[in-house]
N, C-alpha and C. Protein backbone atom coordinates (compact mmCIF):
# COMPACT_ATOMS: atom_id res chain seq x y z
N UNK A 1 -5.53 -7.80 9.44
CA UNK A 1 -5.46 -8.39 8.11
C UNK A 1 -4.49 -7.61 7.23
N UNK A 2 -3.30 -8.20 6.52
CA UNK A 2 -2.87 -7.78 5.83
C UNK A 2 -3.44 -7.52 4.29
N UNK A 3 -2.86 -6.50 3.16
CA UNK A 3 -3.21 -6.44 2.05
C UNK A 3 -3.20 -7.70 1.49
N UNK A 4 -2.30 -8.66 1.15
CA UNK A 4 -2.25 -9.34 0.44
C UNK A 4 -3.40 -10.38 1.23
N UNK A 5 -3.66 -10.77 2.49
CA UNK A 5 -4.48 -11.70 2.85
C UNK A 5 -6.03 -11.02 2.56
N UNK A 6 -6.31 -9.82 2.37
CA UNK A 6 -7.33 -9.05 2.09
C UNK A 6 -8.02 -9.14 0.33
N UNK A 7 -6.63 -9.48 -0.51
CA UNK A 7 -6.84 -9.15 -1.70
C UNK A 7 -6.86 -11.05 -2.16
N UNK A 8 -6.21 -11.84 -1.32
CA UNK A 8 -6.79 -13.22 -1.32
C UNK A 8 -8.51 -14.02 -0.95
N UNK A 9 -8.76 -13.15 0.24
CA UNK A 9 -10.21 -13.10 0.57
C UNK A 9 -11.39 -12.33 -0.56
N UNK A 10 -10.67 -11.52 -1.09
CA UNK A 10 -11.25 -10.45 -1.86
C UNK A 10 -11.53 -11.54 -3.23
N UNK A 11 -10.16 -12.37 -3.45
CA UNK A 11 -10.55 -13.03 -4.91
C UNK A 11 -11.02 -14.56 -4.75
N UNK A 12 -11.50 -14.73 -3.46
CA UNK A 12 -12.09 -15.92 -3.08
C UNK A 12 -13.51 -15.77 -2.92
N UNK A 13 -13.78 -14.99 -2.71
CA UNK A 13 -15.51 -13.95 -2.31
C UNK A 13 -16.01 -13.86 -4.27
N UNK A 14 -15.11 -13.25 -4.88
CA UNK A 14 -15.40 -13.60 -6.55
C UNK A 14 -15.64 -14.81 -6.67
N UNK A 15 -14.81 -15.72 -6.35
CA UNK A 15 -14.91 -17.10 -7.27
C UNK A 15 -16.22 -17.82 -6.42
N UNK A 16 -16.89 -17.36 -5.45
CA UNK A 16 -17.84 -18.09 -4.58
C UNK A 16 -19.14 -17.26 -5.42
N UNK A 17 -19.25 -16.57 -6.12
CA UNK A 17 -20.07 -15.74 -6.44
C UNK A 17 -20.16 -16.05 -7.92
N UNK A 18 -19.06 -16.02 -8.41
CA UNK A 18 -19.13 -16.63 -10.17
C UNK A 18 -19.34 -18.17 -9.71
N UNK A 19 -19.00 -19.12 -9.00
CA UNK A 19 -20.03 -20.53 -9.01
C UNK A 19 -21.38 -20.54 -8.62
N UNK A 20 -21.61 -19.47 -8.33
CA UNK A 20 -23.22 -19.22 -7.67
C UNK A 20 -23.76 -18.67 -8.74
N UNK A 21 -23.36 -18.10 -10.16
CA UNK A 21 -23.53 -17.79 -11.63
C UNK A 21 -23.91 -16.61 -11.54
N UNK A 22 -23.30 -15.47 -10.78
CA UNK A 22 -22.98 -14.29 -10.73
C UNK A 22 -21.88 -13.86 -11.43
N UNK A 23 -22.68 -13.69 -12.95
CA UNK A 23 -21.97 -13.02 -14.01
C UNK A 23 -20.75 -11.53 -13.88
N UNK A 24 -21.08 -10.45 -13.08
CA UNK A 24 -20.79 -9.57 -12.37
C UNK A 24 -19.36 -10.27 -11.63
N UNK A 25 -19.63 -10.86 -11.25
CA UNK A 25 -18.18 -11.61 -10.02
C UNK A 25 -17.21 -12.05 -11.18
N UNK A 26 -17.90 -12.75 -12.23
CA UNK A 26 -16.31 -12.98 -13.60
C UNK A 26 -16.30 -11.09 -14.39
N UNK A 27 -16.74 -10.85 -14.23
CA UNK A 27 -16.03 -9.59 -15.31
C UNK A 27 -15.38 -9.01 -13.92
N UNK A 28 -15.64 -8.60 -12.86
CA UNK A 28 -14.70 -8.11 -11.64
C UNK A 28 -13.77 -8.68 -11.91
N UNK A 29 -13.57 -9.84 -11.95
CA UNK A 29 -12.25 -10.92 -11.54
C UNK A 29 -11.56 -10.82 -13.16
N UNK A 30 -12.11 -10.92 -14.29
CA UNK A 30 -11.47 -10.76 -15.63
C UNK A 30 -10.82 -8.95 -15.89
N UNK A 31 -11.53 -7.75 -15.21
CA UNK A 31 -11.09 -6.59 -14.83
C UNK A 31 -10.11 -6.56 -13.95
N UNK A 32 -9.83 -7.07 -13.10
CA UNK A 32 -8.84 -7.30 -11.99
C UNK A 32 -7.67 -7.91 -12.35
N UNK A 33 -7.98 -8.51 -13.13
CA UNK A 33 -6.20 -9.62 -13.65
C UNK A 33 -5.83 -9.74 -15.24
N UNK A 34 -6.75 -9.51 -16.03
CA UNK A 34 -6.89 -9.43 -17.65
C UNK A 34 -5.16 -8.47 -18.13
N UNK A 35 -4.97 -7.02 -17.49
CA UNK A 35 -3.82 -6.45 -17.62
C UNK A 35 -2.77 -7.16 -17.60
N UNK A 36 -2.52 -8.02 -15.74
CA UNK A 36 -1.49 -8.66 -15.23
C UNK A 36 -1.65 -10.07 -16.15
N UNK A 37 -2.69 -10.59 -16.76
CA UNK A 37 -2.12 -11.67 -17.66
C UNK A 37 -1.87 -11.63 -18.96
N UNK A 38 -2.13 -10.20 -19.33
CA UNK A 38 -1.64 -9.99 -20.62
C UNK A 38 -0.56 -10.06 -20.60
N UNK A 39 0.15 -8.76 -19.67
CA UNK A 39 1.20 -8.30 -19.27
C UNK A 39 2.50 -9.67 -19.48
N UNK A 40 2.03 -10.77 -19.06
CA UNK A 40 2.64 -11.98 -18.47
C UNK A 40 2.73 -12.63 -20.25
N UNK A 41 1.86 -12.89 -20.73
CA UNK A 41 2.16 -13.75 -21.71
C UNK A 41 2.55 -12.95 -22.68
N UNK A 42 2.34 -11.69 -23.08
CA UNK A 42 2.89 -10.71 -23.54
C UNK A 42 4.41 -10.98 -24.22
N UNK A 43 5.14 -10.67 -22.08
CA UNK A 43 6.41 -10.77 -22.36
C UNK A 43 7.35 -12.28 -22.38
N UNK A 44 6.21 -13.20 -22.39
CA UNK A 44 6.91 -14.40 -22.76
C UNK A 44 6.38 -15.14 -24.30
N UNK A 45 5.68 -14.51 -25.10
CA UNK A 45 5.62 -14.45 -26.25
C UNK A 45 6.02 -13.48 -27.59
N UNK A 46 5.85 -12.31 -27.06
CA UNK A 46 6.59 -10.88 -28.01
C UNK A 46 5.73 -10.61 -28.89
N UNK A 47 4.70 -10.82 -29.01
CA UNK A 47 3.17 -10.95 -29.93
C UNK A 47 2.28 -10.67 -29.25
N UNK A 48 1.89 -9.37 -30.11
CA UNK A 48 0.80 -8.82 -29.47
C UNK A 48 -0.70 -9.52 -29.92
N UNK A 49 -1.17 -9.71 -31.10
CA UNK A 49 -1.93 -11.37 -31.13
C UNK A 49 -2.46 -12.30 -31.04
N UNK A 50 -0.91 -12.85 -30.90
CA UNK A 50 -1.05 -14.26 -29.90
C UNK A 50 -1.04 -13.62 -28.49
N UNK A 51 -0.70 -12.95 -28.19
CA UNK A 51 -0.80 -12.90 -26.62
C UNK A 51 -2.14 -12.31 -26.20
N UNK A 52 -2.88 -11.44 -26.87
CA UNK A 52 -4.37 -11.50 -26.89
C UNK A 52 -4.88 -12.87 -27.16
N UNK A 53 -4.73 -13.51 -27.81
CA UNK A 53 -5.42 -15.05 -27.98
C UNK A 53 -5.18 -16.14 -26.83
N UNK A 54 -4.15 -15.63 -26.26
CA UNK A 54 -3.91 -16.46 -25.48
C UNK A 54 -4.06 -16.00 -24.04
N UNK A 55 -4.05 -15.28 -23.77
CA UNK A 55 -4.88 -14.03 -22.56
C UNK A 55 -6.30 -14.46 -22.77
N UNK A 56 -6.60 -14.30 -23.78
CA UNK A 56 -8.36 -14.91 -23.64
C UNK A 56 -8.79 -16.27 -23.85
N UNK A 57 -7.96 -17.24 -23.78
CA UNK A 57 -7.50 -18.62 -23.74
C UNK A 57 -7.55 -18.82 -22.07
N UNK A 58 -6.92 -18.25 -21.34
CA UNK A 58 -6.96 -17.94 -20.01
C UNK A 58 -7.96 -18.15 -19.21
N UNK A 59 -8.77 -17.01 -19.67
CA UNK A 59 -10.04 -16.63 -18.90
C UNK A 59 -11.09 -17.71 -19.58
N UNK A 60 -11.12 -17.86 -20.43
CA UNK A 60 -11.74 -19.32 -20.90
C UNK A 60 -11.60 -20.40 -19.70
N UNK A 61 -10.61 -20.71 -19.82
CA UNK A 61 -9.76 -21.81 -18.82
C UNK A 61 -10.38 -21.42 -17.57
N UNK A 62 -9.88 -20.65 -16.86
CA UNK A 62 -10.46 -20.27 -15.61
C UNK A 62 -11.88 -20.22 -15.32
N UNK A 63 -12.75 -19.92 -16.21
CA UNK A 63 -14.47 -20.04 -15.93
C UNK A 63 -14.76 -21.62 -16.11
N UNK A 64 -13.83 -22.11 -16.82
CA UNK A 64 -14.33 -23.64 -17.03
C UNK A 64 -14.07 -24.65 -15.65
N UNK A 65 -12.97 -23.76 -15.54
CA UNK A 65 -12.30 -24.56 -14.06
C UNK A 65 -12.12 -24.68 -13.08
N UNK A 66 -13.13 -23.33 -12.55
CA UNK A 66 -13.49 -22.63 -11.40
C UNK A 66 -13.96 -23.46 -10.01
N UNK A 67 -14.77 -24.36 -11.23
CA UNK A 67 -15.88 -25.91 -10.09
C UNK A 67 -15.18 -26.55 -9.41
N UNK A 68 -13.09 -27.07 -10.14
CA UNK A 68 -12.24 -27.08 -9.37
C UNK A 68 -11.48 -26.88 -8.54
N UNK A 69 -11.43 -25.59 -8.66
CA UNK A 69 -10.42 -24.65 -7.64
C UNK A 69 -10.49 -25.01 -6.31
N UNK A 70 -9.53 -25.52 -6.12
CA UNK A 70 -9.58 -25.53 -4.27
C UNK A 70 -9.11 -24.24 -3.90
N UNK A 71 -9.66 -23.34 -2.96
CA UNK A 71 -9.16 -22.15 -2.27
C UNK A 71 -7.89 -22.75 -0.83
N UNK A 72 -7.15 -23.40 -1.28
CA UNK A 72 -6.08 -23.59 -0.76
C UNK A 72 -5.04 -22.76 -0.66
N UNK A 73 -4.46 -22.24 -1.76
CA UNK A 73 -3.47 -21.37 -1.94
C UNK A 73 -4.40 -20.07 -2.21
N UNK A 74 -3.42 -19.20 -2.61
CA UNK A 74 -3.21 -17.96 -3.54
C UNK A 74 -4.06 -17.88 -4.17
N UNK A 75 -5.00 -16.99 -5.27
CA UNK A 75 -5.78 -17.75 -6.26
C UNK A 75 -5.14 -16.91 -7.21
N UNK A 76 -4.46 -16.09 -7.07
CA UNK A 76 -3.12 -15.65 -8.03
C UNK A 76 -2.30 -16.32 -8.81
N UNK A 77 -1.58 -17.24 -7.91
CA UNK A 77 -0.87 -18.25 -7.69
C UNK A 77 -1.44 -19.41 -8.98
N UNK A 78 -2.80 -19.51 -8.75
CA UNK A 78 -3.31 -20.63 -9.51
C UNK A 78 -3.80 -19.81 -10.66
N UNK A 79 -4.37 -18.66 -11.22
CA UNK A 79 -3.76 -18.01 -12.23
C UNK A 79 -2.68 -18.11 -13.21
N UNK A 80 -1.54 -17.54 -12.29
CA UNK A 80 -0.49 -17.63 -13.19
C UNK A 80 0.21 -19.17 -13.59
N UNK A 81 -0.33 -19.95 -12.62
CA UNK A 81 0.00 -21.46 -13.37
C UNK A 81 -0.82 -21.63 -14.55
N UNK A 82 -1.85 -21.81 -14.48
CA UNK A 82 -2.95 -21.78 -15.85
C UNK A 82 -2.38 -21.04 -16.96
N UNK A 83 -2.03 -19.70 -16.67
CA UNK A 83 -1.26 -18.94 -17.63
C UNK A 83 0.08 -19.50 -17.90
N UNK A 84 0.63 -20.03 -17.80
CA UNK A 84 2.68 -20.33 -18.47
C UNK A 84 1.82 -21.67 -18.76
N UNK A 85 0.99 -22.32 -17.79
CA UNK A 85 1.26 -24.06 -18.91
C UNK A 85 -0.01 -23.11 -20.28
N UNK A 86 -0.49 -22.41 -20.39
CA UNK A 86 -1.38 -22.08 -21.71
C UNK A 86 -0.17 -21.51 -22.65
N UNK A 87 0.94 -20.63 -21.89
CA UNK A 87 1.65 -20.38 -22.88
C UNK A 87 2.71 -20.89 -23.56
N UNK A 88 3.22 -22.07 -22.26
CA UNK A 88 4.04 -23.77 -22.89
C UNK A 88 3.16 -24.14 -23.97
N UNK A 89 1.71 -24.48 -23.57
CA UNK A 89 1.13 -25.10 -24.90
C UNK A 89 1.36 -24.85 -26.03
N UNK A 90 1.20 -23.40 -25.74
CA UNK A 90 1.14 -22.19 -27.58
C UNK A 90 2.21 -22.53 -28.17
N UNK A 91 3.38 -22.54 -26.97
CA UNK A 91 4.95 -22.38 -27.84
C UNK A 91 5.30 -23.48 -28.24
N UNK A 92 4.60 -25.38 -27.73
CA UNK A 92 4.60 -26.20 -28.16
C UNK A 92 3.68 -26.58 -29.53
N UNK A 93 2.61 -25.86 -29.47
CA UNK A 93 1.79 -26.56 -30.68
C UNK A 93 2.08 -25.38 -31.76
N UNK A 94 2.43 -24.07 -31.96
CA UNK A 94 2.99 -23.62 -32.94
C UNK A 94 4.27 -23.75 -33.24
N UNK A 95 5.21 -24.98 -32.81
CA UNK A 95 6.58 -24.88 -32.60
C UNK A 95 6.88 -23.36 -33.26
N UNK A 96 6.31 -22.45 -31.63
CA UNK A 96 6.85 -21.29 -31.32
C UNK A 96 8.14 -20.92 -31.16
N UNK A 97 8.84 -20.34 -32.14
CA UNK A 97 10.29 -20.44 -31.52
C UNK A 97 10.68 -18.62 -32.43
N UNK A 98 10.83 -17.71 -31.25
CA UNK A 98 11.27 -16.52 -31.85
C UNK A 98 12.67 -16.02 -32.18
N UNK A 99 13.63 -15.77 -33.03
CA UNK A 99 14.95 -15.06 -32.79
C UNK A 99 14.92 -13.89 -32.25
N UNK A 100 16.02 -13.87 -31.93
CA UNK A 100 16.05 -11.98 -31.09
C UNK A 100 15.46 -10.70 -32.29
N UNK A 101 16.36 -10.92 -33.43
CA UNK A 101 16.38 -10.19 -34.37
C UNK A 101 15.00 -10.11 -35.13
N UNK A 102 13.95 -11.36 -34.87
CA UNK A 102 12.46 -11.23 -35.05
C UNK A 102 11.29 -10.42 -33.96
N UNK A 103 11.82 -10.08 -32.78
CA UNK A 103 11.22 -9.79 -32.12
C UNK A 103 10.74 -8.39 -31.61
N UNK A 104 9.26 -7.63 -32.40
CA UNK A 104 8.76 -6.49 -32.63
C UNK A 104 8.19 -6.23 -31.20
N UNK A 105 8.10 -4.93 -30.63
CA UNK A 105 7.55 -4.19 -29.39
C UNK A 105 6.15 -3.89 -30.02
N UNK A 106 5.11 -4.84 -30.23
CA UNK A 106 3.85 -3.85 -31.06
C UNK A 106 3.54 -2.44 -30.23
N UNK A 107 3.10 -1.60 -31.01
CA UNK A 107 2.58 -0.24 -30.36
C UNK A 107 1.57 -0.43 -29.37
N UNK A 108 0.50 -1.21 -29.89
CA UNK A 108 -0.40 -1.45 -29.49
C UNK A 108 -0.57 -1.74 -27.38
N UNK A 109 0.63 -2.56 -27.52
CA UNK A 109 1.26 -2.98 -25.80
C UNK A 109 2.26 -1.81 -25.47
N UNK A 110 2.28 -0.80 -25.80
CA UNK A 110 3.00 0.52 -25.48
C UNK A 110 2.36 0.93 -24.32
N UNK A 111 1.05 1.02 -24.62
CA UNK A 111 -0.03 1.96 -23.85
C UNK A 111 -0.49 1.36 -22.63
N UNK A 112 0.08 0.03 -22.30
CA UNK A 112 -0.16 -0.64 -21.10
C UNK A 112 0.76 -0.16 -19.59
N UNK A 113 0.24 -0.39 -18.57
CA UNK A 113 1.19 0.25 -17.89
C UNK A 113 2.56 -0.86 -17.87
N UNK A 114 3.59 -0.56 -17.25
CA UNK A 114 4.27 -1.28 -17.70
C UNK A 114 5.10 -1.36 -16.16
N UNK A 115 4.94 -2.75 -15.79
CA UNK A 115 5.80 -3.18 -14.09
C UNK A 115 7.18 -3.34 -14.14
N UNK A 116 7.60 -2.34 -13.56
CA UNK A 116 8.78 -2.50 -13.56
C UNK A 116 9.45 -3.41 -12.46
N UNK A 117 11.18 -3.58 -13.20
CA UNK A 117 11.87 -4.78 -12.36
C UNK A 117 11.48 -4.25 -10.30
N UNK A 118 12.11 -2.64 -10.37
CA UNK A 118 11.99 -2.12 -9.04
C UNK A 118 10.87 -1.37 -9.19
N UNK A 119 10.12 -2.08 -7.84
CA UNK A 119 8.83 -1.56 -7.56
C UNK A 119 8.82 -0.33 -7.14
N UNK A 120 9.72 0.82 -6.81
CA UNK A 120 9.96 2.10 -6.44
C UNK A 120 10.26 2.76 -7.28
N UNK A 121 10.28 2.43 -8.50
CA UNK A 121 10.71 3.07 -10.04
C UNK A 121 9.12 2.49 -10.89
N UNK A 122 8.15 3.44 -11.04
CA UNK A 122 7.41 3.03 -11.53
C UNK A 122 7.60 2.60 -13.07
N UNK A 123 8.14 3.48 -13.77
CA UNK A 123 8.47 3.20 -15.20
C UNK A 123 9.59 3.56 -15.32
N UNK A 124 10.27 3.07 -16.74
CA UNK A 124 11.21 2.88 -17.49
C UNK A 124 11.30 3.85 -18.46
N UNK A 125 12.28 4.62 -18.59
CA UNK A 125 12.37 5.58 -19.73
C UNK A 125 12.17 4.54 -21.21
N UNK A 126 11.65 5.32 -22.17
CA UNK A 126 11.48 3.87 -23.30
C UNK A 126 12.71 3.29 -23.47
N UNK A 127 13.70 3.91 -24.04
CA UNK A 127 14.60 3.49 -24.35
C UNK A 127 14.94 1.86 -23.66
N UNK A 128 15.54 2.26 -22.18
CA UNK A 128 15.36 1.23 -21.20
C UNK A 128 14.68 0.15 -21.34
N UNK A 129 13.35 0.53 -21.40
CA UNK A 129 12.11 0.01 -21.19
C UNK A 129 12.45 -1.31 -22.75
N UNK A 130 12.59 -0.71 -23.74
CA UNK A 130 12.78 -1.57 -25.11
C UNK A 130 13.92 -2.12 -24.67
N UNK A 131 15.36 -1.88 -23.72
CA UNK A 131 16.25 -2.78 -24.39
C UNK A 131 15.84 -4.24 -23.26
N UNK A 132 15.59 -3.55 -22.04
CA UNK A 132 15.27 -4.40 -21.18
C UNK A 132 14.44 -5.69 -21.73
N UNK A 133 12.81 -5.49 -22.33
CA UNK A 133 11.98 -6.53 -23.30
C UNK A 133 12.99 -7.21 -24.32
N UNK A 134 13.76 -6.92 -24.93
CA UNK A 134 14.60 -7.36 -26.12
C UNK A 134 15.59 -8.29 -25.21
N UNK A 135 16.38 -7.92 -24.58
CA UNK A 135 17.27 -8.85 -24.21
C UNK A 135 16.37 -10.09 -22.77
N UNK A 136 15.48 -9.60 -22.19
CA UNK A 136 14.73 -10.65 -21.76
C UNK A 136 13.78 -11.81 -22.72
N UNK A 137 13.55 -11.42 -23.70
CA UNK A 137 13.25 -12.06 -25.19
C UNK A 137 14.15 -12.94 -25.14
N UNK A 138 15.36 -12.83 -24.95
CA UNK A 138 16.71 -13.80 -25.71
C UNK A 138 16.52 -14.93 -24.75
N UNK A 139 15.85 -14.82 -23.83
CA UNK A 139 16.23 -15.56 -22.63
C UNK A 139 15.49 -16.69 -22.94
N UNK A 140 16.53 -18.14 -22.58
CA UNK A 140 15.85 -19.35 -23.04
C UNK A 140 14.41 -19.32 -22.31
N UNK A 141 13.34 -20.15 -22.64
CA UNK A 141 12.01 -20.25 -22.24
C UNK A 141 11.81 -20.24 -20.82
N UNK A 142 12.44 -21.43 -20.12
CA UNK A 142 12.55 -21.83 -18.36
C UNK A 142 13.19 -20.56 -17.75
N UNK A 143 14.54 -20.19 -18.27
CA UNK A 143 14.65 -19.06 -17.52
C UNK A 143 14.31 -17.72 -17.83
N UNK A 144 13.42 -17.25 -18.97
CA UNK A 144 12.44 -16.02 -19.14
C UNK A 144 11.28 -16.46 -18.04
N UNK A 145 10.81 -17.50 -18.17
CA UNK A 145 9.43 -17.22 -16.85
C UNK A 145 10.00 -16.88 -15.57
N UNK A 146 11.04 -17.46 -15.11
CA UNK A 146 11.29 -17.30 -13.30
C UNK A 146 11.76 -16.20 -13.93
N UNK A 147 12.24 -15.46 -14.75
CA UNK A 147 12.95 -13.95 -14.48
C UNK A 147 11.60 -12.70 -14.68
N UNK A 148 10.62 -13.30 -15.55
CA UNK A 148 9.57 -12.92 -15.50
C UNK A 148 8.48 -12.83 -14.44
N UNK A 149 8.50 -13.58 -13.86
CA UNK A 149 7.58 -13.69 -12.51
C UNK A 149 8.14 -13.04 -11.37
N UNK A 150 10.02 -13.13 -11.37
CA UNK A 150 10.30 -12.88 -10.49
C UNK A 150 10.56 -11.42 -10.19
N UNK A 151 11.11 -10.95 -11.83
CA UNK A 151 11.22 -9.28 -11.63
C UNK A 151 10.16 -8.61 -12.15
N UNK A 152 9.22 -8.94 -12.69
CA UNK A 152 8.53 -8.04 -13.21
C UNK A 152 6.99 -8.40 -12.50
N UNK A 153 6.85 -9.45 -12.11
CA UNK A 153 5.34 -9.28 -11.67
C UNK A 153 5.85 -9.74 -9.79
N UNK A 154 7.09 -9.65 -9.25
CA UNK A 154 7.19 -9.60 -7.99
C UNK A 154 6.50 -10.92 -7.41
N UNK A 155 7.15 -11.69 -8.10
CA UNK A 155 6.43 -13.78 -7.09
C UNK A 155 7.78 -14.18 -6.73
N UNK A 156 7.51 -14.48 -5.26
CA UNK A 156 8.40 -14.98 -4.68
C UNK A 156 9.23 -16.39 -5.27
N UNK A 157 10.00 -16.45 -4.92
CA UNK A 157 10.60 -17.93 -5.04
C UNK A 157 10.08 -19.13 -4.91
N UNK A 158 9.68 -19.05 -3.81
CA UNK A 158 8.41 -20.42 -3.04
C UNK A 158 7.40 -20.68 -4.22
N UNK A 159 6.82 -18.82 -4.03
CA UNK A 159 5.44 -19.19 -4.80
C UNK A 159 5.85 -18.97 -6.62
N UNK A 160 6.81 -19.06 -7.12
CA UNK A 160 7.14 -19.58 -8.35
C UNK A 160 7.49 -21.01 -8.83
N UNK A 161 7.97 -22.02 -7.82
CA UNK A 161 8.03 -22.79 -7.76
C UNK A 161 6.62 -23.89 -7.95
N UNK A 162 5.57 -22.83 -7.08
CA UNK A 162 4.42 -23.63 -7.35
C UNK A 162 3.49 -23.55 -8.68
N UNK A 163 4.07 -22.13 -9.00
CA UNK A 163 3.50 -22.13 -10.44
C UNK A 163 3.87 -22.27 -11.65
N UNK A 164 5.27 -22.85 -11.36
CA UNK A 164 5.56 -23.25 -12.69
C UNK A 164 6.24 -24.78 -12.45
N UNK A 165 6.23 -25.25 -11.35
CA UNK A 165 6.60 -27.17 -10.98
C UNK A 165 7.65 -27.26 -10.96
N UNK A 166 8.64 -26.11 -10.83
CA UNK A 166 9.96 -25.86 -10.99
C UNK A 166 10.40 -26.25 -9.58
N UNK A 167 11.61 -27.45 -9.18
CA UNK A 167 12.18 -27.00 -7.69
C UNK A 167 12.32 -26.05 -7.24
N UNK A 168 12.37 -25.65 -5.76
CA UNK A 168 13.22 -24.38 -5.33
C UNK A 168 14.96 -24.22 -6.19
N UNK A 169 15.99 -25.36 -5.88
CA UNK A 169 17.04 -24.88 -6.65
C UNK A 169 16.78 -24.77 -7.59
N UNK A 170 16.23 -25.22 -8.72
CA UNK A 170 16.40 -24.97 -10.05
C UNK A 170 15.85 -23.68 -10.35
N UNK A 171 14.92 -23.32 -9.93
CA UNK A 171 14.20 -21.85 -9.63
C UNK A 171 15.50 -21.03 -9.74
N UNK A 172 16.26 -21.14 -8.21
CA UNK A 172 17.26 -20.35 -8.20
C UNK A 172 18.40 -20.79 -8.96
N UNK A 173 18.79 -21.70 -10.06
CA UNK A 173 19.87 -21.77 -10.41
C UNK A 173 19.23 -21.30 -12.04
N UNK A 174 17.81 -21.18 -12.18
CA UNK A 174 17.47 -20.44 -13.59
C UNK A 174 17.91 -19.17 -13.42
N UNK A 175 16.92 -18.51 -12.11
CA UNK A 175 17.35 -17.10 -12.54
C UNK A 175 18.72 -16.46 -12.56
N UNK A 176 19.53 -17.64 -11.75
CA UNK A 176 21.08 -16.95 -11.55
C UNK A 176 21.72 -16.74 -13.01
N UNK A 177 20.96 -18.19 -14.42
CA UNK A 177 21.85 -18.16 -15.19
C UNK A 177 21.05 -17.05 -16.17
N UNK A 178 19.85 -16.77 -15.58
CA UNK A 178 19.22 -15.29 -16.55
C UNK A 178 20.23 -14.01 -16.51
N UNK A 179 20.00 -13.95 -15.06
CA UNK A 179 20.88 -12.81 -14.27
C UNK A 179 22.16 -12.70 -14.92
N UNK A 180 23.18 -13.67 -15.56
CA UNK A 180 24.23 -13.93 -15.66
C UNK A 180 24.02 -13.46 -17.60
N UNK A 181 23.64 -14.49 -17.68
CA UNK A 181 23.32 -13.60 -19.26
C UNK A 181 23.01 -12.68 -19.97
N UNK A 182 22.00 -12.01 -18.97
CA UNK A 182 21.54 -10.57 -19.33
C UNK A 182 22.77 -9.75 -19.20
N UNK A 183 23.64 -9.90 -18.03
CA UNK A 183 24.54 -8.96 -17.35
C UNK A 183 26.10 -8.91 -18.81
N UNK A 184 25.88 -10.56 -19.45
CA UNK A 184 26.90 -10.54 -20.72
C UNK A 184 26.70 -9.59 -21.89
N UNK A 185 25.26 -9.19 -22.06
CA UNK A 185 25.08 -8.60 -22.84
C UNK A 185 25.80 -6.90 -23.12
N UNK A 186 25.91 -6.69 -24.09
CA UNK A 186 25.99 -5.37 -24.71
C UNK A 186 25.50 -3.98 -23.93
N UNK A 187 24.09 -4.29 -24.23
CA UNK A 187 23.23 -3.03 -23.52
C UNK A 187 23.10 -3.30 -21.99
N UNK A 188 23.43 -4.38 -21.25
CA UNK A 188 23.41 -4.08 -19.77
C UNK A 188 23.63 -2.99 -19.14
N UNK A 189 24.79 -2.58 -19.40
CA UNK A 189 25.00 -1.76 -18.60
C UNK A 189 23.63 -0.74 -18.31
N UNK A 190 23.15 -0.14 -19.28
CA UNK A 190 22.42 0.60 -19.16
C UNK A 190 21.10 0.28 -18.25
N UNK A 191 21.20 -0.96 -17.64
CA UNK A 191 20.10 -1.59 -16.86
C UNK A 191 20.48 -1.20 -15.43
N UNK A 192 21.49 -1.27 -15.28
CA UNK A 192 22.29 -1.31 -13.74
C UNK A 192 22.08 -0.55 -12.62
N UNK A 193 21.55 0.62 -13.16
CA UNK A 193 20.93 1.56 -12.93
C UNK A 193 19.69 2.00 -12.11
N UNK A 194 18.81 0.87 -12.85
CA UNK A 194 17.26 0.81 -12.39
C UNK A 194 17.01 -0.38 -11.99
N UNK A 195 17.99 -1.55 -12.15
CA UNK A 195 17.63 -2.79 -11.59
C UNK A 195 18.82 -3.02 -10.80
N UNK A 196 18.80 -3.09 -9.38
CA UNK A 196 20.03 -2.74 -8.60
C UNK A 196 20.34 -4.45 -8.35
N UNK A 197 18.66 -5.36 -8.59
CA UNK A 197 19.28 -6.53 -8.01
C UNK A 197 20.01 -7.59 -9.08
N UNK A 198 19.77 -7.07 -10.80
CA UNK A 198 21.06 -7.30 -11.32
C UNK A 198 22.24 -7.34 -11.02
C-alpha cells in the first residue's frame, strides 16, 4: 500500500464513522484538512475573515453532504471541489473583486505553516514568501486556482481538472498563461530561484 492509497483509506474509514454519528471521526477529519482549506481559500481570497467564514462554510458543507459522497475518487479531491465552488460563490455573491494594491497579508495567516511552490524547500524567506502571495493575487480568478492547486497544494493536472470542471487543455493553457504572467512581472526574478518550474 502506498501513502497516498493509505491516507485515502484512512479518510474513507472517517467518513464511514461520521455517518455512523461518530462525532470524534468529524473533528479528526476537520483537524486533518481545516489548515489545507484555509490555506486554499486564504490564497484565493486575501482575507483573513472571509477566508475563516468561508473555511467554516466548508466543513458545514461537508457534514451536510457526507450521506452523498460516493467513495469513488479521492476524498481530497472532493474536498477541494466543495472548497473553489464555495469560494466562486463568495466571489460571486459579494461581487468580490480585489485590486493588487488592496491586497493585505493579515498577520494573523503569518503563523500558518506555509506550502511551498517546491516541496524540498520547506519555506520561503518572508520577503519571497510576500512577493510570491501578491503577485499570485493579481492572477485572474481561473488561472489563480490551477496555479494554486497546482503549485502550492501539489494536485495533479488530471486531478485538478476534476476539481475544478476545468478540461485537461484549458487546465494547461491556464497555468501556462499564469506562468507567463507572473514571469512579466517586476519582482520575478526573485522567484526563479525557489521555483525552478517557473
Amino acid at each position: 500500500m502506498t501513502a497516498e492509497t493509505d491516507k485515502n483509506q484512512e479518510d474513507r474509514n472517517l467518513v464511514q464513522e461520521i455517518l455512523k454519528g461518530d462525532e470524534q471521526a468529524f473533528t479528526a477529519l476537520l483537524e486533518k484538512y481545516q489548515d489545507l482549506v484555509f490555506s486554499l481559500v486564504y490564497r484565493m481570497l486575501q482575507h483573513y475573515e472571509d477566508a475563516r467564514d468561508v473555511s467554516q462554510d466548508v466543513f458545514i458543507k461537508i457534514y451536510s453532504m457526507l450521506p452523498k459522497y460516493k467513495p469513488v475518487g479521492k476524498f481530497y479531491s472532493w474536498l477541494y471541489c466543495l472548497t473553489i465552488n464555495l469560494v466562486r460563490d463568495h466571489v460571486r455573491t459579494r461581487s468580490y473583486k480585489r485590486k493588487l494594491k488592496e491586497v493585505a497579508h493579515d498577520r494573523e495567516y503569518s503563523s500558518l505553516q506555509y506550502r511551498s511552490l517546491n516541496p524540498h524547500q520547506s519555506f520561503f524567506n518572508k520577503e519571497t514568501r510576500s512577493t510570491l502571495e501578491t503577485l499570485v493575487a493579481s492572477l485572474p480568478q481561473k488561472q489563480r486556482e490551477v496555479f494554486i492547486l497546482h503549485y502550492f497544494h501539489q494536485i495533479s493536472l488530471n486531478e485538478i481538472t476534476t476539481i475544478t470542471g476545468f478540461s485537461l487543455s484549458n487546465v494547461k493553457v491556464l497555468l501556462h498563461r499564469a506562468r507567463k504572467i507572473l514571469l512579466q512581472q517586476p519582482k520575478a526574478a526573485q522567484l526563479k530561484e525557489v521555483c525552478h518550474e517557473l
